[in-house]
N, C-alpha and C. Protein backbone atom coordinates (compact mmCIF):
# COMPACT_ATOMS: atom_id res chain seq x y z
N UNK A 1 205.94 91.89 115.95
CA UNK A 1 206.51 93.22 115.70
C UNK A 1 208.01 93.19 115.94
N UNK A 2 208.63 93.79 115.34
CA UNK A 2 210.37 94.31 115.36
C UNK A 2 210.63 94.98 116.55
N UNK A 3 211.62 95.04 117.37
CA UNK A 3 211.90 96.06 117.98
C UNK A 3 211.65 97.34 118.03
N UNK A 4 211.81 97.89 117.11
CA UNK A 4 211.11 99.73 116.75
C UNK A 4 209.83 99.81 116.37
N UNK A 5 209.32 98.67 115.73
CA UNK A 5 207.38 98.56 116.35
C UNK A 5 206.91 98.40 117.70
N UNK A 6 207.97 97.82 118.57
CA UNK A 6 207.14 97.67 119.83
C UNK A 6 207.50 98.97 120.57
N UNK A 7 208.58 99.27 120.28
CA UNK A 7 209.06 100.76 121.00
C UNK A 7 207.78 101.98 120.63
N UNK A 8 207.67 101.92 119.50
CA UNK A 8 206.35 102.96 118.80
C UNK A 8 205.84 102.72 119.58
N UNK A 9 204.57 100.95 119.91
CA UNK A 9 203.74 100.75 120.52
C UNK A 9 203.42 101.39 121.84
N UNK A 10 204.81 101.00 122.44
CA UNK A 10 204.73 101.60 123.71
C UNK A 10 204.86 102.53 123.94
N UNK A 11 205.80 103.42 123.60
CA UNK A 11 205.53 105.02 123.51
C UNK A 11 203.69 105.57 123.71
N UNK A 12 203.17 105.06 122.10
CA UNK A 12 202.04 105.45 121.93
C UNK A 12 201.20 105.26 123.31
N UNK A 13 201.58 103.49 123.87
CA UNK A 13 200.62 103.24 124.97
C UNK A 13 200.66 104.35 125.79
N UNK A 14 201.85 104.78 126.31
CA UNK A 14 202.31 105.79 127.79
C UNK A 14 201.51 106.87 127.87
N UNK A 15 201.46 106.95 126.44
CA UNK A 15 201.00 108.67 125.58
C UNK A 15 199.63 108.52 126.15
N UNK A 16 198.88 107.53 125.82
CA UNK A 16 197.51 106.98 125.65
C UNK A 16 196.89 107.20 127.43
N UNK A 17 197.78 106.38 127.82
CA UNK A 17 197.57 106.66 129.84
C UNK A 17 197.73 107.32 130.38
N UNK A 18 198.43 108.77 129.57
CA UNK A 18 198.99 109.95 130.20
C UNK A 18 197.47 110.42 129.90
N UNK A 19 197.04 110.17 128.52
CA UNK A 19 195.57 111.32 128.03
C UNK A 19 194.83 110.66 129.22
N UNK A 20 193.99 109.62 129.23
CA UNK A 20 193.34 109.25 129.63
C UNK A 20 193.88 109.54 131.37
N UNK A 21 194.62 109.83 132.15
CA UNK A 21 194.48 110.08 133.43
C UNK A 21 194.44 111.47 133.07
N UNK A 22 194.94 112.47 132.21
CA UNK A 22 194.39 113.78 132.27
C UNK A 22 192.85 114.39 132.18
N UNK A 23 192.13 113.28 131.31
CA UNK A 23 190.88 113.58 130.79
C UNK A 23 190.01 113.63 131.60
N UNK A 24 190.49 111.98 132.94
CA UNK A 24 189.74 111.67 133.60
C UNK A 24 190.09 113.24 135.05
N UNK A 25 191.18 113.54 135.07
CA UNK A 25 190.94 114.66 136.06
C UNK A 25 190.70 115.91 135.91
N UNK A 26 190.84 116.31 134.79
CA UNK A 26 190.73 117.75 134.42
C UNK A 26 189.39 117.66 133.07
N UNK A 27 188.88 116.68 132.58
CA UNK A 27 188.04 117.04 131.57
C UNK A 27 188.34 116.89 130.36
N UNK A 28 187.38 117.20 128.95
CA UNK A 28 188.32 117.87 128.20
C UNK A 28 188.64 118.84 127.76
N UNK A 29 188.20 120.03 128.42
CA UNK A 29 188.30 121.39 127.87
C UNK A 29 189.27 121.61 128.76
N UNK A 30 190.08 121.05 129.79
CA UNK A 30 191.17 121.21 130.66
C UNK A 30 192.52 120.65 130.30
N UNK A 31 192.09 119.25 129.33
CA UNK A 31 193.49 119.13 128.86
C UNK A 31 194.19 119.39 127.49
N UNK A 32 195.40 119.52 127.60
CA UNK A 32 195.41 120.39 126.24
C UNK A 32 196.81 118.96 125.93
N UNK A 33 197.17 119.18 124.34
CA UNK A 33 198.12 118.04 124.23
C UNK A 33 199.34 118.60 124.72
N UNK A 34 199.83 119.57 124.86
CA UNK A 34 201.26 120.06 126.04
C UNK A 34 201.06 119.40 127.36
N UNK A 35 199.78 119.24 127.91
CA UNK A 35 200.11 118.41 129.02
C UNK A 35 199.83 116.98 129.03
N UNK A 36 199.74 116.16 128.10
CA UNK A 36 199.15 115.05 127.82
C UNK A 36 201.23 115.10 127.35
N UNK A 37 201.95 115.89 126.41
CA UNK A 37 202.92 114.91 125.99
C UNK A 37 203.95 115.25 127.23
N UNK A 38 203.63 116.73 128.20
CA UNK A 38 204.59 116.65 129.37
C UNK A 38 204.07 115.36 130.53
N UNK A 39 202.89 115.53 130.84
CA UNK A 39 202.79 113.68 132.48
C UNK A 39 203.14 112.50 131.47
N UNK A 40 203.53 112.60 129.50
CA UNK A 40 204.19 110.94 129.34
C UNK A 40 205.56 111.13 129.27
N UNK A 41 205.91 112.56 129.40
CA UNK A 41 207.41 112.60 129.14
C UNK A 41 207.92 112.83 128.01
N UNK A 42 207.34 112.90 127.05
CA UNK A 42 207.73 113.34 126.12
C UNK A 42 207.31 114.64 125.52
N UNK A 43 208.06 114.64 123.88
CA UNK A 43 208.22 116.01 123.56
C UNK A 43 206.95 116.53 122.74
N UNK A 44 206.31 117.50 122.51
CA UNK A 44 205.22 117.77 121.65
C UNK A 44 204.67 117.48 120.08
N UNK A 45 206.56 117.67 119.58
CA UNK A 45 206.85 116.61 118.79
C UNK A 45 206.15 115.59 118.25
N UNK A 46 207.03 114.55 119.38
CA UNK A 46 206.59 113.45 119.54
C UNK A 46 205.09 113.23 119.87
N UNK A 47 204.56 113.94 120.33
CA UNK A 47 203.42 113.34 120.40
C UNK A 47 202.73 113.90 119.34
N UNK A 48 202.57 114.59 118.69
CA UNK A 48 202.01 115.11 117.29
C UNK A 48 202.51 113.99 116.60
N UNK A 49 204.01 113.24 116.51
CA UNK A 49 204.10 112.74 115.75
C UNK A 49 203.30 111.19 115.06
N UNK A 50 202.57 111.03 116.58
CA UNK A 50 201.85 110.20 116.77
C UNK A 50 200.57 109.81 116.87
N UNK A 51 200.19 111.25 117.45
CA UNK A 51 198.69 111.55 117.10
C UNK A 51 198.03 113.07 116.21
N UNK A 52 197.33 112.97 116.02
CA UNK A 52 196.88 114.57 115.24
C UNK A 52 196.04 115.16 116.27
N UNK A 53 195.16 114.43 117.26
CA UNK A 53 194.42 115.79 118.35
C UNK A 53 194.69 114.52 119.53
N UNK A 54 194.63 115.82 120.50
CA UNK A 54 194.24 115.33 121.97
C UNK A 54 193.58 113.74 122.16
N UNK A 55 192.63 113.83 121.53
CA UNK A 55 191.37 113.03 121.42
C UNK A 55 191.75 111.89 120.99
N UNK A 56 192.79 111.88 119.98
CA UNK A 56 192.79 110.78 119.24
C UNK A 56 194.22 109.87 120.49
N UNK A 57 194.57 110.52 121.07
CA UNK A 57 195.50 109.86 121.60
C UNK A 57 195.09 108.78 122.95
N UNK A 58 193.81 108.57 122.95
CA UNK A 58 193.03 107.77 123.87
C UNK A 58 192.78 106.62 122.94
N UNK A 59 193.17 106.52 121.79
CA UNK A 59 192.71 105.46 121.17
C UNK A 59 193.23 104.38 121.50
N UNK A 60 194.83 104.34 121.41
CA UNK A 60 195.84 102.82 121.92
C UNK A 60 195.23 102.50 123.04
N UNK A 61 194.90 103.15 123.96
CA UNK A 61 194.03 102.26 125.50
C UNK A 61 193.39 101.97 125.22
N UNK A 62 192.59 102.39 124.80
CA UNK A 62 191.20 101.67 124.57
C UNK A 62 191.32 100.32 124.10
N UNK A 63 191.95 100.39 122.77
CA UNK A 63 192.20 99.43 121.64
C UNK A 63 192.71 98.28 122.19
N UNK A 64 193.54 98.34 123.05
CA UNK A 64 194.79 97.31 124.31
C UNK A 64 193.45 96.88 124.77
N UNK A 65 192.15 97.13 125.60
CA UNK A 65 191.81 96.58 125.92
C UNK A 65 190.43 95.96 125.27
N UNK A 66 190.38 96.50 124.53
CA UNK A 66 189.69 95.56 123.62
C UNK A 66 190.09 94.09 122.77
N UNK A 67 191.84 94.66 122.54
CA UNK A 67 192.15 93.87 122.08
C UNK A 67 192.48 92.37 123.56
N UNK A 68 192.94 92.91 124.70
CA UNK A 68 192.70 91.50 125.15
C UNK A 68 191.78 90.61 125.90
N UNK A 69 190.35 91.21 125.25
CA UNK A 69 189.00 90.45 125.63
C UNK A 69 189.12 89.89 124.60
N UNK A 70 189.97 90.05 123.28
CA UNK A 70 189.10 89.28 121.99
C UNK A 70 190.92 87.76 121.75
N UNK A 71 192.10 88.23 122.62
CA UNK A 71 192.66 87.40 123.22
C UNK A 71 192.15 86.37 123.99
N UNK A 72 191.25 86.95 124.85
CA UNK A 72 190.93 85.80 125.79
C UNK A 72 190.04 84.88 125.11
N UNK A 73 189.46 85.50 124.21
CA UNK A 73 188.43 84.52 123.49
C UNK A 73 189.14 83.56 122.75
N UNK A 74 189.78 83.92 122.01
CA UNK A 74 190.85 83.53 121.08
C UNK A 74 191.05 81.71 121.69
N UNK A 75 191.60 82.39 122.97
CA UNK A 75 192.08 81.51 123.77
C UNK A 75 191.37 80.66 124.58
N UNK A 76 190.07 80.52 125.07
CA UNK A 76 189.29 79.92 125.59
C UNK A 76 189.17 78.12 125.44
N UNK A 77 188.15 77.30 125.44
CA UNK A 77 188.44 76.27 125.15
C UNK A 77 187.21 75.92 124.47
N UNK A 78 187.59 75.03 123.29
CA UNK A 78 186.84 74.66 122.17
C UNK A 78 185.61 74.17 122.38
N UNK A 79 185.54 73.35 123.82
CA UNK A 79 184.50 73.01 124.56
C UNK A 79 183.32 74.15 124.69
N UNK A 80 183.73 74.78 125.04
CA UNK A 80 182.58 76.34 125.17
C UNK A 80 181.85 76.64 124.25
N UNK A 81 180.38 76.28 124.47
CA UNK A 81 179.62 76.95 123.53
C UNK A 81 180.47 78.30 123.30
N UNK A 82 179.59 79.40 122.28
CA UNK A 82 180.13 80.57 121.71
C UNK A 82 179.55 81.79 122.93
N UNK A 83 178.17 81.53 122.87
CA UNK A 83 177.93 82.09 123.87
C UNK A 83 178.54 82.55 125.94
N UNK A 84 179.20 80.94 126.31
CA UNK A 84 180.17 81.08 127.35
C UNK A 84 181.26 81.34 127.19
N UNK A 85 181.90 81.31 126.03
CA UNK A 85 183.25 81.46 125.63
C UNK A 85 183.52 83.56 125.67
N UNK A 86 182.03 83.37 124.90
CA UNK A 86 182.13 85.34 124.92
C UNK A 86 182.15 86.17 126.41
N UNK A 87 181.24 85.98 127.21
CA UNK A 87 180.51 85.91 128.67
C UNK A 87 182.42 85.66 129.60
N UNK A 88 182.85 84.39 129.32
CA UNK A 88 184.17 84.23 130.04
C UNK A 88 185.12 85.29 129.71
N UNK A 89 185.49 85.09 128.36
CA UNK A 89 186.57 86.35 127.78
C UNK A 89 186.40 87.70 128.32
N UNK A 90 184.86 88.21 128.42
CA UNK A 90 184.23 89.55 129.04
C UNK A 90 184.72 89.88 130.40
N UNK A 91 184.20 88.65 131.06
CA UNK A 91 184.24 88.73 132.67
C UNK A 91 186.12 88.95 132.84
N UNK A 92 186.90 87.72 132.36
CA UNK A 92 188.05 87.78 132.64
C UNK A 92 189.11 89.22 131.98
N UNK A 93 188.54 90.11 131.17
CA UNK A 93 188.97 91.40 130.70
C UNK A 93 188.77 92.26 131.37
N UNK A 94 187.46 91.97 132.09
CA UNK A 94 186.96 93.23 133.30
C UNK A 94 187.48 92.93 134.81
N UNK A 95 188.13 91.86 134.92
CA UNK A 95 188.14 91.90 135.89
C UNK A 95 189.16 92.85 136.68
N UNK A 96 189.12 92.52 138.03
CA UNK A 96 189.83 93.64 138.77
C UNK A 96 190.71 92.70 140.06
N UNK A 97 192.37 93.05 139.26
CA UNK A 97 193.39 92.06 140.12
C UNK A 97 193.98 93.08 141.03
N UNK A 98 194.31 94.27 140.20
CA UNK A 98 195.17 94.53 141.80
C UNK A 98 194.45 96.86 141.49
N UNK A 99 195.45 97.15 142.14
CA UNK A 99 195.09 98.57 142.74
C UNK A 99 195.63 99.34 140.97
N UNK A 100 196.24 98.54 140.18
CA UNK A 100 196.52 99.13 138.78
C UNK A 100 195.43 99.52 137.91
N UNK A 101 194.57 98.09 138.20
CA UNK A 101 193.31 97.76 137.25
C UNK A 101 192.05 98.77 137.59
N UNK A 102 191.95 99.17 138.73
CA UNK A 102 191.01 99.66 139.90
C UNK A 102 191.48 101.28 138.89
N UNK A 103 192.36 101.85 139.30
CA UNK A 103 192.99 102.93 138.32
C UNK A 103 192.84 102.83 136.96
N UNK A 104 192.89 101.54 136.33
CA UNK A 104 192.25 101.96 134.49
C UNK A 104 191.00 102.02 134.80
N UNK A 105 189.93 101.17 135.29
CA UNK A 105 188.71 101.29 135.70
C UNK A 105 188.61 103.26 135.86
N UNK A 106 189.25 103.51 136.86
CA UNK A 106 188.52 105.03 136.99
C UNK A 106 189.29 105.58 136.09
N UNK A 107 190.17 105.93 135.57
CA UNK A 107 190.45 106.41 134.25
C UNK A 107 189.54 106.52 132.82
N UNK A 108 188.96 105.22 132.91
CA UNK A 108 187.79 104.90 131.88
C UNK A 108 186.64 105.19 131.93
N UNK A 109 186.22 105.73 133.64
CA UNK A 109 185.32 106.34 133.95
C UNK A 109 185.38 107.81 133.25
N UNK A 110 186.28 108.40 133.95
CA UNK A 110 186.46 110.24 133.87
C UNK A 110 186.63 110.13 132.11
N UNK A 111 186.83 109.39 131.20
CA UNK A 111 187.54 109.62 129.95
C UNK A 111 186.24 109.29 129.42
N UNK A 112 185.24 108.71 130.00
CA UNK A 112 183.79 108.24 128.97
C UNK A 112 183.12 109.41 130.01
N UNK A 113 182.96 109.79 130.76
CA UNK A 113 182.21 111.31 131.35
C UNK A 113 182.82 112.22 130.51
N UNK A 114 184.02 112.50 130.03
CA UNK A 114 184.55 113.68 129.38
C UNK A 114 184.36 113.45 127.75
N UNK A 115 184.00 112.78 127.70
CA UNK A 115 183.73 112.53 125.89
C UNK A 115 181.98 112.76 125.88
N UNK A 116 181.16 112.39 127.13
CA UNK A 116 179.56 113.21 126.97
C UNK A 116 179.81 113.96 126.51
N UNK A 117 180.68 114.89 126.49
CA UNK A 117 180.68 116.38 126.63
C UNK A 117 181.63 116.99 124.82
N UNK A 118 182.30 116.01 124.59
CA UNK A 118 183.50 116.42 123.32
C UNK A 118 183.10 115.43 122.29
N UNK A 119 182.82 115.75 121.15
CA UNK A 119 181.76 115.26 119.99
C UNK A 119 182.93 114.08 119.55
N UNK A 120 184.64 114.68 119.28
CA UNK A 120 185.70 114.16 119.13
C UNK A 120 186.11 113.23 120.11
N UNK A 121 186.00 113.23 121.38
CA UNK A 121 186.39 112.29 121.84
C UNK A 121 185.23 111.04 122.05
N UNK A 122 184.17 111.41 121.83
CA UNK A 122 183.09 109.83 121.52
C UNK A 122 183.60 109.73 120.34
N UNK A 123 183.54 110.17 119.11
CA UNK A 123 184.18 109.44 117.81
C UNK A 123 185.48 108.37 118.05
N UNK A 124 186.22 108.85 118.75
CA UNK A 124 187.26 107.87 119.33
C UNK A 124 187.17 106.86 119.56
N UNK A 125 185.90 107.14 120.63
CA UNK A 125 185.56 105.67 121.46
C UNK A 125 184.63 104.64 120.48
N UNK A 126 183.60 105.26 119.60
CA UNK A 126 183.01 105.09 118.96
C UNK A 126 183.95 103.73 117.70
N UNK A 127 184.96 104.67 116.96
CA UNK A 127 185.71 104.18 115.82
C UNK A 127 186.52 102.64 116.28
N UNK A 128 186.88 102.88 118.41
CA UNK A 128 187.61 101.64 118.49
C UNK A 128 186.73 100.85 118.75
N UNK A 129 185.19 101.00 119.22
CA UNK A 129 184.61 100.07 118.94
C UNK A 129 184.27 99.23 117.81
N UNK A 130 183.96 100.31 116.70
CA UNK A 130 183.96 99.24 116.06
C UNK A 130 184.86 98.81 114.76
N UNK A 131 186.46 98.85 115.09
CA UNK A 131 187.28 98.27 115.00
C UNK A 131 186.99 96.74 115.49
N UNK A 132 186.85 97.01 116.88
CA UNK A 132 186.76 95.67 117.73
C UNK A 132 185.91 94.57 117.59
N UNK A 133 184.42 95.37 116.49
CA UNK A 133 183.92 94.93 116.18
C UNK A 133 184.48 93.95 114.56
N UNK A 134 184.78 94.59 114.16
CA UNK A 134 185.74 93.68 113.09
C UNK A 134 186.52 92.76 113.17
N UNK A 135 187.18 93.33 114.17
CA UNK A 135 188.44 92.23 114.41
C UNK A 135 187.78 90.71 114.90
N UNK A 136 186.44 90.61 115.55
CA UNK A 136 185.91 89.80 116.53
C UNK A 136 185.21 88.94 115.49
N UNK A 137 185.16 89.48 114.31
CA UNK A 137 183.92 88.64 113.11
C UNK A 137 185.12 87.24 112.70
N UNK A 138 186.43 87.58 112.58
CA UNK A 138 186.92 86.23 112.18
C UNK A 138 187.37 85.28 113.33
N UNK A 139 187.32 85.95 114.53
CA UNK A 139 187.36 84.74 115.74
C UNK A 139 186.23 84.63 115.81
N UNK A 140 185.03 85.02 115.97
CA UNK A 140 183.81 84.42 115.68
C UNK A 140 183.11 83.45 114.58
N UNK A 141 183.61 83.84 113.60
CA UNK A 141 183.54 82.49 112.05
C UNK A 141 184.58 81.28 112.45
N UNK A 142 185.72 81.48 113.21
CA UNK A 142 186.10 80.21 113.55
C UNK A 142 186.05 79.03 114.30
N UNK A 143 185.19 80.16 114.91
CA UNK A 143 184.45 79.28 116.34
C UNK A 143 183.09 78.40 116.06
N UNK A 144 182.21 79.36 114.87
CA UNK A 144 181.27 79.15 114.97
C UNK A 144 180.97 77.90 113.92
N UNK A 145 182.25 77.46 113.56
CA UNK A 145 182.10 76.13 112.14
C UNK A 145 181.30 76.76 111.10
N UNK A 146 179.71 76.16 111.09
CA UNK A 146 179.40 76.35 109.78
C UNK A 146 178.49 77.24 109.97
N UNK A 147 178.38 78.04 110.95
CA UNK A 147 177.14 79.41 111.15
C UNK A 147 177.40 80.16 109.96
N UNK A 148 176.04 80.56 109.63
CA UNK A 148 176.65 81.75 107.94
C UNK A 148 176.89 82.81 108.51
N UNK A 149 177.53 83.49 107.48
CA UNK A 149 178.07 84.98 107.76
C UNK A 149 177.21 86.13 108.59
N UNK A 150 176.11 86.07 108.02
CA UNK A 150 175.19 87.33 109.28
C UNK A 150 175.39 86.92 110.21
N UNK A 151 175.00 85.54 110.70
CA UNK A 151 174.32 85.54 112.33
C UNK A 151 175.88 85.38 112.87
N UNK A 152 177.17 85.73 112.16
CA UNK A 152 178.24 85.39 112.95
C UNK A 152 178.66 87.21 112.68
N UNK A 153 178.29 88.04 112.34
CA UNK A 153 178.25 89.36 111.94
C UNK A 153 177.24 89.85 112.73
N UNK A 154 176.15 89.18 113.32
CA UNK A 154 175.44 89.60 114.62
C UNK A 154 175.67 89.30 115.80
N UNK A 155 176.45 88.21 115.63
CA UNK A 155 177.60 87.64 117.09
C UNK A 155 177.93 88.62 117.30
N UNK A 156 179.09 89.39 116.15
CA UNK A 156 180.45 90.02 116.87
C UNK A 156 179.56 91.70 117.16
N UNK A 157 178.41 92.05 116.14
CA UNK A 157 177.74 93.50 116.86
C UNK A 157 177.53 93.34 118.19
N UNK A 158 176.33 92.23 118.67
CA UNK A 158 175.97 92.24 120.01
C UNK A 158 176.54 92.08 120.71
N UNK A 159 178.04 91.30 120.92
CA UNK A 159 178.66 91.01 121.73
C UNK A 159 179.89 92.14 122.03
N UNK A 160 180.08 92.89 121.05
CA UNK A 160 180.91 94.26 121.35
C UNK A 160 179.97 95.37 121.85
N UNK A 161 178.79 95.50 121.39
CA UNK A 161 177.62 95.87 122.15
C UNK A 161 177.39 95.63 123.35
N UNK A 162 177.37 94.87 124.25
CA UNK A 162 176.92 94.36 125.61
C UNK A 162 178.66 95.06 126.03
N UNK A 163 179.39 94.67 125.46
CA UNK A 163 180.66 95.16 126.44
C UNK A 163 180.52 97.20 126.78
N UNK A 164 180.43 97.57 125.26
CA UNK A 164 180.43 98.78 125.35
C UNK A 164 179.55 99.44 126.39
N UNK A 165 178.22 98.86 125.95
CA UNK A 165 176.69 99.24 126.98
C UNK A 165 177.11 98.61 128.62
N UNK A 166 178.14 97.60 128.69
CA UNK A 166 178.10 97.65 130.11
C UNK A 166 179.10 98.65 130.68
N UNK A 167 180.36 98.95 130.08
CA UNK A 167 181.18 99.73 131.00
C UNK A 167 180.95 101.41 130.55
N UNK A 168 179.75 101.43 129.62
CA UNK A 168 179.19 102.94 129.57
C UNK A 168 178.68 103.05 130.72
N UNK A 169 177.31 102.31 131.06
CA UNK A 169 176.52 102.28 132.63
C UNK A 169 177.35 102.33 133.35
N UNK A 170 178.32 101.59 133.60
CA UNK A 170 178.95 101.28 134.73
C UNK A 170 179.73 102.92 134.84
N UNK A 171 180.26 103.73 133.90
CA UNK A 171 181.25 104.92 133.75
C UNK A 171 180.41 105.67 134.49
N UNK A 172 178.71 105.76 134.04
CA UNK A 172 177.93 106.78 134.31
C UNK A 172 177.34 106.94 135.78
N UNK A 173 177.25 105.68 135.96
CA UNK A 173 177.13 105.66 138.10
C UNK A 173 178.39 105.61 138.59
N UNK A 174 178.10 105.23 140.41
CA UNK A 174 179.11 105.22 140.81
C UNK A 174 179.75 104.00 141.50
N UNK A 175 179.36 102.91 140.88
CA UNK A 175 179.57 101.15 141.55
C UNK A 175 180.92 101.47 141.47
N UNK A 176 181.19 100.44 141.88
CA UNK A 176 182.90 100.23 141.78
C UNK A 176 183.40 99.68 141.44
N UNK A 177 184.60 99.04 140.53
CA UNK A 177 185.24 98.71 139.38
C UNK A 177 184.82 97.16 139.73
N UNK A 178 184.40 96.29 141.35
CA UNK A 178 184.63 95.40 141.25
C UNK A 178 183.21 95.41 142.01
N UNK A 179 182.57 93.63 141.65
CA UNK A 179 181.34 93.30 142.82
C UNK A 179 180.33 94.16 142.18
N UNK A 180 178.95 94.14 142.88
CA UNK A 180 178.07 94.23 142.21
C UNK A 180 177.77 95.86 141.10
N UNK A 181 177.83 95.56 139.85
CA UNK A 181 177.21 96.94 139.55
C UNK A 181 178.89 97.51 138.68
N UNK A 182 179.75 96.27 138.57
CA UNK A 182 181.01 97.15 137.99
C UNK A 182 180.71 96.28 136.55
N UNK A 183 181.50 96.30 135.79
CA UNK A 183 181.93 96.32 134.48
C UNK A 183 181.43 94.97 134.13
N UNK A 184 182.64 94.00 134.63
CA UNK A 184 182.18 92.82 135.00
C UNK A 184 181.08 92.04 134.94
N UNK A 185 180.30 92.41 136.10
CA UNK A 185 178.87 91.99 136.44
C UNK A 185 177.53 92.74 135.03
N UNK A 186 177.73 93.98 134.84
CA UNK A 186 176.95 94.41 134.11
C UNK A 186 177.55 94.13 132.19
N UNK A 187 178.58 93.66 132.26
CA UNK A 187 178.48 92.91 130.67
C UNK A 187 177.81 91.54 130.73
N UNK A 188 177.78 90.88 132.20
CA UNK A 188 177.53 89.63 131.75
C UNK A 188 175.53 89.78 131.80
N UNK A 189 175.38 90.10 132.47
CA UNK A 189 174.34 90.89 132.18
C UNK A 189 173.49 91.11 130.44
N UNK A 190 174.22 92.31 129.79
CA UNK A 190 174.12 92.47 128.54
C UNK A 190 174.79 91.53 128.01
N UNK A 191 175.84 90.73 127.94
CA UNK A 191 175.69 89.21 127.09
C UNK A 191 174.91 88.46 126.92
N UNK A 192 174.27 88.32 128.35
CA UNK A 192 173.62 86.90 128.14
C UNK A 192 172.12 87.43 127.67
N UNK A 193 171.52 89.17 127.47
CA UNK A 193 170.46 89.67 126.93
C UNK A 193 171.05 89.36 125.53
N UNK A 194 171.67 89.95 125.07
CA UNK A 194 172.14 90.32 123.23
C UNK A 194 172.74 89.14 123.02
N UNK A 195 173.06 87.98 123.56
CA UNK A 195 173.40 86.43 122.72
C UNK A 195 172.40 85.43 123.34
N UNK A 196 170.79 86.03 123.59
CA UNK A 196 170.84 84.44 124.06
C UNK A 196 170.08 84.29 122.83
N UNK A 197 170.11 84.29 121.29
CA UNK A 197 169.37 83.34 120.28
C UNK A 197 170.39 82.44 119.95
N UNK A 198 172.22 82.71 120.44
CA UNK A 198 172.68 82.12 119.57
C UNK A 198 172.85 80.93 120.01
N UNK A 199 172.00 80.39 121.60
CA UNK A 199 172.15 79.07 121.30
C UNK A 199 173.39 78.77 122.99
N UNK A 200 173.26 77.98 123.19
CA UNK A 200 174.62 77.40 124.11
C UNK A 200 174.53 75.90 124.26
């Protein structure tokens, strides 16, 4: 990206962490986009200019972190069956380094409790999934050599599946971002249920 693409980017991101810590404390019938573009600092404007509802402005977070589980995969080592390679990328996306991560963790909590409730904000969550799911089908065909197209099109469902289904559970109790019962632990969980035909 250019300079004034990454500036957008980031803007959008700020925008994105402002919704998502509002959602997660006030709901969503509590936050309105005047206070989503006043805690990022910016102008109403601007944030219209960037998003069209409330709702939609949770999308760049999300997306950031989807997008760097399917980084880590990217990046893994060729050695790795497909199956450990997915399972590693998972674990190392969820994990929990310092008191920042612990804070997106509960952010992602209150923002998937407040979308039970707002038809628009599961479509959100819904659409970046399966974005993520797309994006994951051609690092999955590259990995997988000569696997045909479905069963590498059932890779990338189940395996964006097990992520989603673990940090939904995990949103809906009250474990904690790290150790038994957080994000982490309960994707690897649903990985190793929804990939074990493909083999390791």
């Amino acid at each position: 990206m250019n300079l004034t693409e990454r500036r957008k980017a980031a803007t959008q991101l700020e925008i994105a962490r402002a919704a998502a810590a509002l959602f997660a404390e006030r709901g969503s019938d509590g936050t309105t986009a005047e206070a989503i573009a006043e805690r990022a600092g910016v102008s109403l404007r601007t944030f219209y200019r960037y998003f069209r509802t409330k709702q939609d402005s949770v999308a760049p977070l999300l997306a950031f972190g989807a997008g760097s589980w399917q980084d880590l995969l990217a990046a893994a080592p060729r050695d790795l069956s497909l199956p450990d390679a997915l399972e590693q990328a998972a674990v190392s996306a969820l994990a929990v380094r310092d008191d920042g991560d612990v804070e997106s963790f509960e952010w992602t909590r209150g923002l998937l409790r407040a979308a039970a409730g707002d038809p628009a904000l599961l479509a959100v969550w819904a659409s970046v999934n399966q974005e993520s799911e797309q994006r994951l089908v051609p690092l999955l065909a590259e990995r997988a050599g000569d696997a045909d197209d479905l069963r590498v099109r059932l890779a990338a469902a189940a395996a964006t599946t097990a992520i989603r289904v673990a940090v939904e559970a995990w949103a809906a109790g009250d474990a904690p971002a790290d150790g038994a019962g957080s994000p982490a632990e309960l994707a690897v969980r649903c990985m190793r249920e929804l990939t074990a035909g493909l083999g390791r």
